[in-house]
C-alpha atoms as a PDB file:
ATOM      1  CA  UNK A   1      62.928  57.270 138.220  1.00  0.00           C
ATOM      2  CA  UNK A   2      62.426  57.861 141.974  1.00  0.00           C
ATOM      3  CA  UNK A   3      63.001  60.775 143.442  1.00  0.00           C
ATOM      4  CA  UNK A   4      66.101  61.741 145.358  1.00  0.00           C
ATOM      5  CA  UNK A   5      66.021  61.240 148.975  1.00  0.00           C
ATOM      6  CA  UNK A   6      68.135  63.295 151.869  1.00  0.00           C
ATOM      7  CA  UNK A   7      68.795  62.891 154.912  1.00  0.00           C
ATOM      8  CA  UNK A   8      66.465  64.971 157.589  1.00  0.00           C
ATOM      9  CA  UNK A   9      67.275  64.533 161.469  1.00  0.00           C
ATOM     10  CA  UNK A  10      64.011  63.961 163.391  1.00  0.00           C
ATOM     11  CA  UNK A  11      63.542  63.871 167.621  1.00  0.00           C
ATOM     12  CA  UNK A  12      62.134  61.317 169.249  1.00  0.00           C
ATOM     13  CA  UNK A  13      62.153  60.806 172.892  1.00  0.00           C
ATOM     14  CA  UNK A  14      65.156  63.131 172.853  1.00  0.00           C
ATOM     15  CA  UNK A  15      67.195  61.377 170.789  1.00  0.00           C
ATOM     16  CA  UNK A  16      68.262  62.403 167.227  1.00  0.00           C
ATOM     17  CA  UNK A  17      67.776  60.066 164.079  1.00  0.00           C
ATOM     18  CA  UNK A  18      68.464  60.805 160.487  1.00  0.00           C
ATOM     19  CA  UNK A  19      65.863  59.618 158.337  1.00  0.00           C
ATOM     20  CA  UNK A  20      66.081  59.345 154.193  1.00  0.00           C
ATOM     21  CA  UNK A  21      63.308  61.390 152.730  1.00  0.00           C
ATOM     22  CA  UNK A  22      61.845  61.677 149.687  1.00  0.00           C
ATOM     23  CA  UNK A  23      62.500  65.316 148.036  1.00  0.00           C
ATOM     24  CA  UNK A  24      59.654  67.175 149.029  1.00  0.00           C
ATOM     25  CA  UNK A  25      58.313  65.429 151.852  1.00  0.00           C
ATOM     26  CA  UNK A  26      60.194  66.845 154.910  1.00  0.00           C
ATOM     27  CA  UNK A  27      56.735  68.410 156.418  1.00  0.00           C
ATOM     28  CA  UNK A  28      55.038  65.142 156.517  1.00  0.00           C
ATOM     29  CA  UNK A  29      57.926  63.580 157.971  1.00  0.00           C
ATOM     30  CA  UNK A  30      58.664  66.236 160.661  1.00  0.00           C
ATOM     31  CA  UNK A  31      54.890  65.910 161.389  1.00  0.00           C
ATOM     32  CA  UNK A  32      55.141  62.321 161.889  1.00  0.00           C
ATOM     33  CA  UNK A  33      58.016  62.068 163.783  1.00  0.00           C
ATOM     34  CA  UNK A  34      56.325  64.638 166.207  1.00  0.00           C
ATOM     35  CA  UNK A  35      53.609  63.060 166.366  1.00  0.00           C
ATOM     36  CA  UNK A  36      55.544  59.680 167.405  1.00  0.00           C
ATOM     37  CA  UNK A  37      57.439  61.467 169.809  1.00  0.00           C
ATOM     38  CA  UNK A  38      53.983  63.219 171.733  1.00  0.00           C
ATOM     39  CA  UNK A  39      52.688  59.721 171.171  1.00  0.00           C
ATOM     40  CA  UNK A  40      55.814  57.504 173.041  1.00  0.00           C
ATOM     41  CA  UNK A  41      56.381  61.216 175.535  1.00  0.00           C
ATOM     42  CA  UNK A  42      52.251  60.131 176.787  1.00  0.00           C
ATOM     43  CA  UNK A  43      53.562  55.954 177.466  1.00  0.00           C
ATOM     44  CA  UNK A  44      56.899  57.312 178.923  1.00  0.00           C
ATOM     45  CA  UNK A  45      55.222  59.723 181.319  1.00  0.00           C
ATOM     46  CA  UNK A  46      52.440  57.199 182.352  1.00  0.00           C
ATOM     47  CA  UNK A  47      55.657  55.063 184.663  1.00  0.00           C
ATOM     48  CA  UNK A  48      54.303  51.709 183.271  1.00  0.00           C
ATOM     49  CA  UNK A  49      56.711  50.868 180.260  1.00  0.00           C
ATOM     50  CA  UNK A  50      60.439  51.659 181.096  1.00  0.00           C
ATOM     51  CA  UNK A  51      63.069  51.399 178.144  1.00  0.00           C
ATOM     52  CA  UNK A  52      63.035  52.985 174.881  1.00  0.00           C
ATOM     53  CA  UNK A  53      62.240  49.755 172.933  1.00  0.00           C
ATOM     54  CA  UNK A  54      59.200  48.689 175.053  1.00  0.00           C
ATOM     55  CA  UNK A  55      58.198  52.111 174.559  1.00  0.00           C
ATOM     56  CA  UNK A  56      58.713  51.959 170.641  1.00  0.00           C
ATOM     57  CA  UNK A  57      56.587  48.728 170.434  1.00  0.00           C
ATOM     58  CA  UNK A  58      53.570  49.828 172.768  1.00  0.00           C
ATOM     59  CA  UNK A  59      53.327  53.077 170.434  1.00  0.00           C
ATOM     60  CA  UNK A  60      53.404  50.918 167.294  1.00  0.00           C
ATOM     61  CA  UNK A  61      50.779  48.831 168.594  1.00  0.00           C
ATOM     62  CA  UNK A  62      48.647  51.823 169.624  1.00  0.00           C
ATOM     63  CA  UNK A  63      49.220  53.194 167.251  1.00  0.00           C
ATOM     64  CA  UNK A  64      48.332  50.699 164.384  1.00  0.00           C
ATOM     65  CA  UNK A  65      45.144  49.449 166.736  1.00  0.00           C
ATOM     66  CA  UNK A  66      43.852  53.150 166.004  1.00  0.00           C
ATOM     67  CA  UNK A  67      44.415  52.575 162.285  1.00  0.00           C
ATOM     68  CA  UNK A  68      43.098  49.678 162.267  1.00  0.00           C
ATOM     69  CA  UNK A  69      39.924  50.941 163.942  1.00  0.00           C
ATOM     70  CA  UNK A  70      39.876  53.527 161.684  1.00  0.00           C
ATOM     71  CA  UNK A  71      39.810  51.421 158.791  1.00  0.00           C
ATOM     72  CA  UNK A  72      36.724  49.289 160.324  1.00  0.00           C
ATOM     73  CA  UNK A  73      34.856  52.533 161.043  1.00  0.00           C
ATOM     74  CA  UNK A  74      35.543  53.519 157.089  1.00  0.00           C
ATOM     75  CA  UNK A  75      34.237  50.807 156.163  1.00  0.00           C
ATOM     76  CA  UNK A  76      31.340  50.118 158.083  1.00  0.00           C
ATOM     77  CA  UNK A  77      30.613  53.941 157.047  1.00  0.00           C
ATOM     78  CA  UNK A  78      31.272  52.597 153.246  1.00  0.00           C
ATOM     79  CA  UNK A  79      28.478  50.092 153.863  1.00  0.00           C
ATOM     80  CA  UNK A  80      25.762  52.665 155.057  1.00  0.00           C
ATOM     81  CA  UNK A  81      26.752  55.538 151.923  1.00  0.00           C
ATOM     82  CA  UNK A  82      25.766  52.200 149.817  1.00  0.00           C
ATOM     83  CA  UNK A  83      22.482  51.671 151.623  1.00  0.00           C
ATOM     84  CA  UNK A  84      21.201  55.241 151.654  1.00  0.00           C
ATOM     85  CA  UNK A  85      22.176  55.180 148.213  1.00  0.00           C
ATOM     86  CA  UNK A  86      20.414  52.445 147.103  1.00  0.00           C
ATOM     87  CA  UNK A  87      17.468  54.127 148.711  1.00  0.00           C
ATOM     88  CA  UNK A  88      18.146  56.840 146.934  1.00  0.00           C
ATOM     89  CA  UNK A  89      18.250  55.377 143.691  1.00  0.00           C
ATOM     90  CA  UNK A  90      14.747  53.224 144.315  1.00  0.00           C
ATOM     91  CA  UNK A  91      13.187  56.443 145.561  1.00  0.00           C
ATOM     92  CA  UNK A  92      14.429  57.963 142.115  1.00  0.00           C
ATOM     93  CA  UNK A  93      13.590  54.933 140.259  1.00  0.00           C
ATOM     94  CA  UNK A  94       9.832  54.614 141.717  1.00  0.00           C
ATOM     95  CA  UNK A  95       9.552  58.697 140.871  1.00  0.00           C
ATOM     96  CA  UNK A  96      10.888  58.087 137.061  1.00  0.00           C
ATOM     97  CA  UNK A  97       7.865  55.163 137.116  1.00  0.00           C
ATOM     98  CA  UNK A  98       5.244  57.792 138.428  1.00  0.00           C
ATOM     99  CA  UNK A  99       6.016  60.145 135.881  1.00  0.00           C
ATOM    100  CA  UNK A 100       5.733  58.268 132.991  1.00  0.00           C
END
């Protein structure tokens, strides 16, 4: 059974929007949509992108390039944690060998 959802009204770019939100949840919301809105105020205020829509897609694709970075730095950092560890390990392993 999924939780109830109500309404919550978030700002963004001065305008109001009601959003359904998942009982519970309203912080993470509110944090998003303020985050959104500082994110879309920096594009506005730069005078290159004019209209709320053009504004909306060029901090969705910021916005997801970021993520998407962030992902690719996770995982490259994945990759090394599994190196050192299989260092680890062998430097273990050759120890356990010694003191036999």
């Amino acid at each position: 059974m999924k939780p109830a959802a109500k309404l919550i009204s978030v700002t963004i770019l001065d305008r109001e929007y009601n959003v359904a939100c998942p009982d519970g949840q309203e912080h993470e919301l509110q944090k998003a949509a303020s985050f959104l809105d500082k994110k879309m105020q920096e594009i506005k205020s730069s005078g290159k992108v004019f209209g709320m829509e053009r504004i909306a897609v060029m901090a969705a694709l910021n916005l997801t390039h970021e993520l998407l970075h962030q992902d690719e730095m996770d995982s490259s950092e994945s990759v090394e944690i599994e190196k050192i560890t299989e260092k680890i390990d062998q430097a273990l392993g050759a120890g356990r060998q010694l003191e036999l």
